[in-house]
Protein backbone atom coordinates (compact mmCIF):
# COMPACT_ATOMS: atom_id res chain seq x y z
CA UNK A 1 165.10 -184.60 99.02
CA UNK A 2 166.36 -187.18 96.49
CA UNK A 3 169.24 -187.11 94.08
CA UNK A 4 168.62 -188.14 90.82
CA UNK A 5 170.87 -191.58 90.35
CA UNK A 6 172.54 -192.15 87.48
CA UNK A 7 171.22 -195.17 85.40
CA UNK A 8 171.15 -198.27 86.86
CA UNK A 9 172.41 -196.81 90.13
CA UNK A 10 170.21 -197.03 93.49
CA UNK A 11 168.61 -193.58 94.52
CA UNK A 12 169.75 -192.20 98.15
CA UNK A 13 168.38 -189.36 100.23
CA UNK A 14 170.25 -187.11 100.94
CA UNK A 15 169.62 -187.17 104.75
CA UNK A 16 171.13 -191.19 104.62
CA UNK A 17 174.54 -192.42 104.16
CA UNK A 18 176.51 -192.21 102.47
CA UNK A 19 175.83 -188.02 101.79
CA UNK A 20 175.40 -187.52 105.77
CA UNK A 21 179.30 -188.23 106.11
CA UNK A 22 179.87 -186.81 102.72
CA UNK A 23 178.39 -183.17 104.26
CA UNK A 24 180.33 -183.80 107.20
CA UNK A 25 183.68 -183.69 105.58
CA UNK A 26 182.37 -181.07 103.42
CA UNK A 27 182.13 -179.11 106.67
CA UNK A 28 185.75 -178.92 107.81
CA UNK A 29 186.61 -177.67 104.76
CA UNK A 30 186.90 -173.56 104.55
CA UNK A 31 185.80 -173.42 100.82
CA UNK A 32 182.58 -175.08 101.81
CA UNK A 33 182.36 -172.80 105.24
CA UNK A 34 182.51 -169.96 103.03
CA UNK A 35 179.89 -171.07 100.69
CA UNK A 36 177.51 -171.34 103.68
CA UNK A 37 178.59 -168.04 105.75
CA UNK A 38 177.91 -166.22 102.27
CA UNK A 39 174.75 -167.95 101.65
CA UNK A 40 173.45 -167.48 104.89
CA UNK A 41 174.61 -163.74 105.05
CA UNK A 42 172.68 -163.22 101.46
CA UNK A 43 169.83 -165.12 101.75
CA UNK A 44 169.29 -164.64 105.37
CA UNK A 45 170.88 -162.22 107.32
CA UNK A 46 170.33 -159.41 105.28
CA UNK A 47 166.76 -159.86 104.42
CA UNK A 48 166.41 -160.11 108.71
CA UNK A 49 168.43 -156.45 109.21
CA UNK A 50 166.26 -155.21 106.51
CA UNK A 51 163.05 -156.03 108.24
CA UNK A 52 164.10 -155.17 111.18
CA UNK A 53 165.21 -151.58 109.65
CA UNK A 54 161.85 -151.49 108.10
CA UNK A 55 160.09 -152.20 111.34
CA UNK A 56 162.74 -149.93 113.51
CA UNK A 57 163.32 -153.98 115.38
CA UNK A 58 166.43 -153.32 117.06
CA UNK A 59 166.71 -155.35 120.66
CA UNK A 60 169.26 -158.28 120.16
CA UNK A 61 165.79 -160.37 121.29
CA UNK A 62 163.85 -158.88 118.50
CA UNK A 63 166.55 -159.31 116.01
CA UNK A 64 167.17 -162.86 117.09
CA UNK A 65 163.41 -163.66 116.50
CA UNK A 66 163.21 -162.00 112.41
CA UNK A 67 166.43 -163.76 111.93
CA UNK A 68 165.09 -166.78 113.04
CA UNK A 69 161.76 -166.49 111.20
CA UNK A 70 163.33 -165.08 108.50
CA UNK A 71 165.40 -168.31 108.14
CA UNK A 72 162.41 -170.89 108.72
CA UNK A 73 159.92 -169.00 106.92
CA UNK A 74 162.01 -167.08 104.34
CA UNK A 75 161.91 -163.00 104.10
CA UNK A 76 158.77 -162.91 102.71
CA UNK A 77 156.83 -164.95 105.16
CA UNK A 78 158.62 -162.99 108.25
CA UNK A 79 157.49 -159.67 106.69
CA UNK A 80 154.06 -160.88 106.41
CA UNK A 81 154.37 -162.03 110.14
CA UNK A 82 156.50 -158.95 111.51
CA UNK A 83 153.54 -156.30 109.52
CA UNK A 84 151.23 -158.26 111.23
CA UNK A 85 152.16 -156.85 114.52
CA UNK A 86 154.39 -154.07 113.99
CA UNK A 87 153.73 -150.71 112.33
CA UNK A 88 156.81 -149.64 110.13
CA UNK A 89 159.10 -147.23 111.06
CA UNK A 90 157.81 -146.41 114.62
CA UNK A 91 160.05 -145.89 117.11
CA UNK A 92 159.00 -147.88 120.28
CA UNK A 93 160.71 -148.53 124.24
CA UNK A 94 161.96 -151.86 124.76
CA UNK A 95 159.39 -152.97 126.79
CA UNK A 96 156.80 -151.86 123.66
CA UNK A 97 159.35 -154.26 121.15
CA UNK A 98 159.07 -157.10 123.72
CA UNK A 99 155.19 -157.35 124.20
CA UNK A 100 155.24 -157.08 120.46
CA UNK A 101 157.56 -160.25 119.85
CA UNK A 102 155.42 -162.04 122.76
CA UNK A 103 152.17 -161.13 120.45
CA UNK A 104 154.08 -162.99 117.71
CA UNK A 105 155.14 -166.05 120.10
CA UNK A 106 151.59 -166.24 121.10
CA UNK A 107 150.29 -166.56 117.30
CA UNK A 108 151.26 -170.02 117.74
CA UNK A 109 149.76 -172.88 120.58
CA UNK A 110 152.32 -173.15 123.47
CA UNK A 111 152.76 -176.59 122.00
CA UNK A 112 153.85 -175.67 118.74
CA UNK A 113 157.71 -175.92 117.46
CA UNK A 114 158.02 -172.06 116.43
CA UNK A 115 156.10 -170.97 120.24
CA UNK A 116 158.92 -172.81 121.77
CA UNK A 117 161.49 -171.43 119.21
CA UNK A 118 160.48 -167.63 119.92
CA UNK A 119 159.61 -168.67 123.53
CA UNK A 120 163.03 -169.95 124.13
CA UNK A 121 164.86 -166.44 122.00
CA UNK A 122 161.96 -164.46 124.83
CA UNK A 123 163.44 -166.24 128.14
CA UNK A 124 167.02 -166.84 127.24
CA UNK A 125 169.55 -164.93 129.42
CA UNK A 126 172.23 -164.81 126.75
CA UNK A 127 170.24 -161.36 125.56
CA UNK A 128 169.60 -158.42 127.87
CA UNK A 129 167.26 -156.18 125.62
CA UNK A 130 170.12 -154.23 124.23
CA UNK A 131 169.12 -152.11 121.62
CA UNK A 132 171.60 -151.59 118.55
CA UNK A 133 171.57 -148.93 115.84
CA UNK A 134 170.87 -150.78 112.50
């Protein structure tokens, strides 16, 4: 991404100096915290629950993996993924969710970025395959 210069004025991506330090102080800053948590709860977060309600996805593995999806591939690309697999509004065990998500892991070559993304949400031990009410 480039931002437009002004005249006469040399063009910089955004991802060089001097905007990298620029976002960095912008980052300690609450206002700017704020901005994000509320962007990424609108735009993100509650298009993810919504699938997941939609799709009765409710381990903290599943939800991990539409939020995740849902973030690299925005809603509408998740859904399409998610009602590739899943059949709305069926209520399934745990095990049942899992192989599920591992179906949608295995869309991908073990080589590929998002395999290893949902790979690494599949075999984490941070989660335990709770299931929450959403």
């Amino acid at each position: 991404m480039r931002t437009r210069a002004a005249a006469g004025a040399e063009k910089k991506d955004l991802w060089e100096e001097p905007w990298v330090a620029r976002f960095k102080e912008a980052g300690k800053k609450e206002i700017f915290r704020d901005a994000q948590r509320e962007i990424g709860k609108e735009n993100y977060w509650n298009s993810a629950i919504s699938i997941c309600k939609d799709y009765k996805i409710c381990t903290d593995r599943g939800i991990a993996i539409v939020f995740d999806r849902t973030v690299n591939q925005g809603a509408g690309g998740c859904r399409n993924l998610v009602d590739s697999f899943f059949t709305k509004n069926q209520d399934m065990t745990v095990e049942a969710e899992i192989k599920l998500l591992e179906a949608i892991r295995d869309n991908w070559p073990e080589t590929h970025f998002i395999y290893k993304r949902v790979n690494s949400i599949l075999t984490t031990t941070d989660f335990i395959n709770q299931q929450y009410i959403i």
